[in-house]
Protein backbone atom coordinates (compact mmCIF):
# COMPACT_ATOMS: atom_id res chain seq x y z
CA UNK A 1 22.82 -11.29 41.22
CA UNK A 2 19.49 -10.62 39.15
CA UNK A 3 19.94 -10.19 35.52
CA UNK A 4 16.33 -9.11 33.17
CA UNK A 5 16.29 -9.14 29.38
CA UNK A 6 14.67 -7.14 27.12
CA UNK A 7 10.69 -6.33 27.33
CA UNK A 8 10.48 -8.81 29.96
CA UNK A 9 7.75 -8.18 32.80
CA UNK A 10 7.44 -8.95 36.47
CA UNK A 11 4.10 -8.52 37.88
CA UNK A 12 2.76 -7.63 41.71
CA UNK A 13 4.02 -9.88 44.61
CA UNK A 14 7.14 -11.47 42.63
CA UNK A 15 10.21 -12.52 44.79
CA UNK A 16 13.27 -12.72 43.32
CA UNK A 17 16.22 -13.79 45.37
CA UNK A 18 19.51 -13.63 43.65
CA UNK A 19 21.20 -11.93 46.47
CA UNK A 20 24.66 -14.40 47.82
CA UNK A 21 22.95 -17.46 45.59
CA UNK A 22 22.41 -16.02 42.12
CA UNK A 23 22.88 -16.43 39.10
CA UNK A 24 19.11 -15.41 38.31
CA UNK A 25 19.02 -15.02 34.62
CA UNK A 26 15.72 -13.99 33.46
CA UNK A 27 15.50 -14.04 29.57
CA UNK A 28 14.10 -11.73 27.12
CA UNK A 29 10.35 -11.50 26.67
CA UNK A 30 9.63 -13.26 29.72
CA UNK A 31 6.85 -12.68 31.80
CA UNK A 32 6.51 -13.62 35.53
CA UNK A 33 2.64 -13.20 36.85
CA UNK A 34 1.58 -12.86 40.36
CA UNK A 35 3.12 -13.98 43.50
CA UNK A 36 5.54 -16.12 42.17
CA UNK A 37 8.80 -16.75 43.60
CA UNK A 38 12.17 -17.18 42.35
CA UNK A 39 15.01 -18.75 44.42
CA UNK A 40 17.81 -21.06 45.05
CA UNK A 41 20.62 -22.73 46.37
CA UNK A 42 23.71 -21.48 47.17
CA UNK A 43 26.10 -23.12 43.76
CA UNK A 44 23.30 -23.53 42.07
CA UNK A 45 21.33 -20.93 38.93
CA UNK A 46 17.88 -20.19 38.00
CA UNK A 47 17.76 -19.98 34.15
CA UNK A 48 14.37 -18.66 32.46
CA UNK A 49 15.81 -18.31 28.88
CA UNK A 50 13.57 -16.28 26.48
CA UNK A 51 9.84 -15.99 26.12
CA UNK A 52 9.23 -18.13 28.74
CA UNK A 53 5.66 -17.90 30.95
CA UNK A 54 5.42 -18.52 34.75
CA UNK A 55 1.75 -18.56 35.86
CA UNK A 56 0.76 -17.09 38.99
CA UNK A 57 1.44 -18.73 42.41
CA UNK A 58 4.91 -20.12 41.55
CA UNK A 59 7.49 -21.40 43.04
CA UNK A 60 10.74 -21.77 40.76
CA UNK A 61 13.74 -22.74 42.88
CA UNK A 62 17.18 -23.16 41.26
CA UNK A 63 16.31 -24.46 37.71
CA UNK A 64 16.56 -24.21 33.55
CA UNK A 65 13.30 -23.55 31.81
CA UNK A 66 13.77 -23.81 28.20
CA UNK A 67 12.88 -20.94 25.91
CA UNK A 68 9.21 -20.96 25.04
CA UNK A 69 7.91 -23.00 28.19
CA UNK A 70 4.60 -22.39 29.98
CA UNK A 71 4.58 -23.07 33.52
CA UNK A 72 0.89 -23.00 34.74
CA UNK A 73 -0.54 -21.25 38.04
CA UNK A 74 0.88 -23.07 41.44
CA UNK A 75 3.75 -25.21 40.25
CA UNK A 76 6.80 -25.99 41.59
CA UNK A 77 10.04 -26.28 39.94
CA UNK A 78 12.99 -27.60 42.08
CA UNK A 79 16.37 -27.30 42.29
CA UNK A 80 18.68 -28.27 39.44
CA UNK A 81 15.81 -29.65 37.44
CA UNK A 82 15.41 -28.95 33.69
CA UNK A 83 12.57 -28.39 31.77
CA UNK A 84 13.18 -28.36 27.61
CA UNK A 85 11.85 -25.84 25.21
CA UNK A 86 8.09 -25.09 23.96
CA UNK A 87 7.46 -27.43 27.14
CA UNK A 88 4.01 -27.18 29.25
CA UNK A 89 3.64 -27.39 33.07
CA UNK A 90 0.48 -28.22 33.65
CA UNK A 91 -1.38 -26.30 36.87
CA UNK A 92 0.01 -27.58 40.24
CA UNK A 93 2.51 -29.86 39.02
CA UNK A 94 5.81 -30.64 41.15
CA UNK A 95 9.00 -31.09 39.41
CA UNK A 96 11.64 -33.17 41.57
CA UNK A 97 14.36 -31.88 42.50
CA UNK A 98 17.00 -33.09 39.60
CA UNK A 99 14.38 -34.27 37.36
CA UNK A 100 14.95 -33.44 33.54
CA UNK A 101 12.53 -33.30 30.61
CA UNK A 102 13.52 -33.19 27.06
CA UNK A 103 11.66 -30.45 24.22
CA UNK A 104 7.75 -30.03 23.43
CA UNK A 105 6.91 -32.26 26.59
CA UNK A 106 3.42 -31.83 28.43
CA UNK A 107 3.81 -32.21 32.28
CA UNK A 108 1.24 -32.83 34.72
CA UNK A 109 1.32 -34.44 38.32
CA UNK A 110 2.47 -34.77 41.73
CA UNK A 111 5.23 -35.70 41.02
CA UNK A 112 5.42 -34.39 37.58
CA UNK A 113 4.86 -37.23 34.58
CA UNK A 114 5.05 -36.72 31.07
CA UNK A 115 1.29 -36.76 29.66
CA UNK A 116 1.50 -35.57 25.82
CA UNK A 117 3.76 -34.34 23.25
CA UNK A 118 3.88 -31.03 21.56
CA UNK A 119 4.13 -30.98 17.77
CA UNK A 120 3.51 -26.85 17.11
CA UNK A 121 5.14 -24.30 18.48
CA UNK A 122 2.97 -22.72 21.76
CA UNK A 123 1.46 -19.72 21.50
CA UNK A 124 1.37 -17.38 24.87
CA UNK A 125 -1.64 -17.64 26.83
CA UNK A 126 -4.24 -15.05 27.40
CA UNK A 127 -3.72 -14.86 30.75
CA UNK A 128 -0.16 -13.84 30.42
């Protein structure tokens, strides 16, 4: 149950696993980089609304990321966690498992704290 918008990419080594657990809803310019992988609990849905950037090394389990969000190489997202829109994940960071995070926040930790605030809209990195 694996749903891709528009001009969206998935690069080498991606998992997604939407098969008896989905929704997976992957927005529209989205782009998923290396060996991430996408799964989650049975009841649950994994929501990466448009132009949203997952970094290499991912793991994004059963969660909202809010359009515009960068999630950096080797984070973890957990299950029914949120993260807002035009948000940053910050390399390595763990999100909880039912933490939430409002708009233009800058994560960073183990577990994930808020560390700044973002006043501009982000741009996509060069990496993605």
């Amino acid at each position: 149950d694996v749903k891709i918008g528009y001009n969206s990419m998935i690069f080498s080594g991606v998992k997604i696993i939407g098969n008896s657990h989905g929704p997976v809803v992957i927005g529209d310019n989205v782009r998923i980089l290396e060996n991430t992988v996408l799964h989650l609990l049975p009841d649950n849905q994994l929501i990466l609304e448009d132009n949203v950037v997952i970094g290499p090394g991912c793991i994004i389990h059963g969660c909202t990321i809010g359009e515009g969000s960068i999630i950096e190489s080797g984070s973890i997202i957990c299950d029914y966690s949120k993260i807002g829109s035009n948000s940053l994940v910050k390399s390595g960071t763990l999100v909880k498992q039912r933490s939430e995070f409002e708009d233009n926040k800058v994560l960073e930790g183990f577990p994930a704290k808020i560390v700044g605030e973002i006043t501009y809209k982000l741009d996509r990195p060069k990496w993605a």
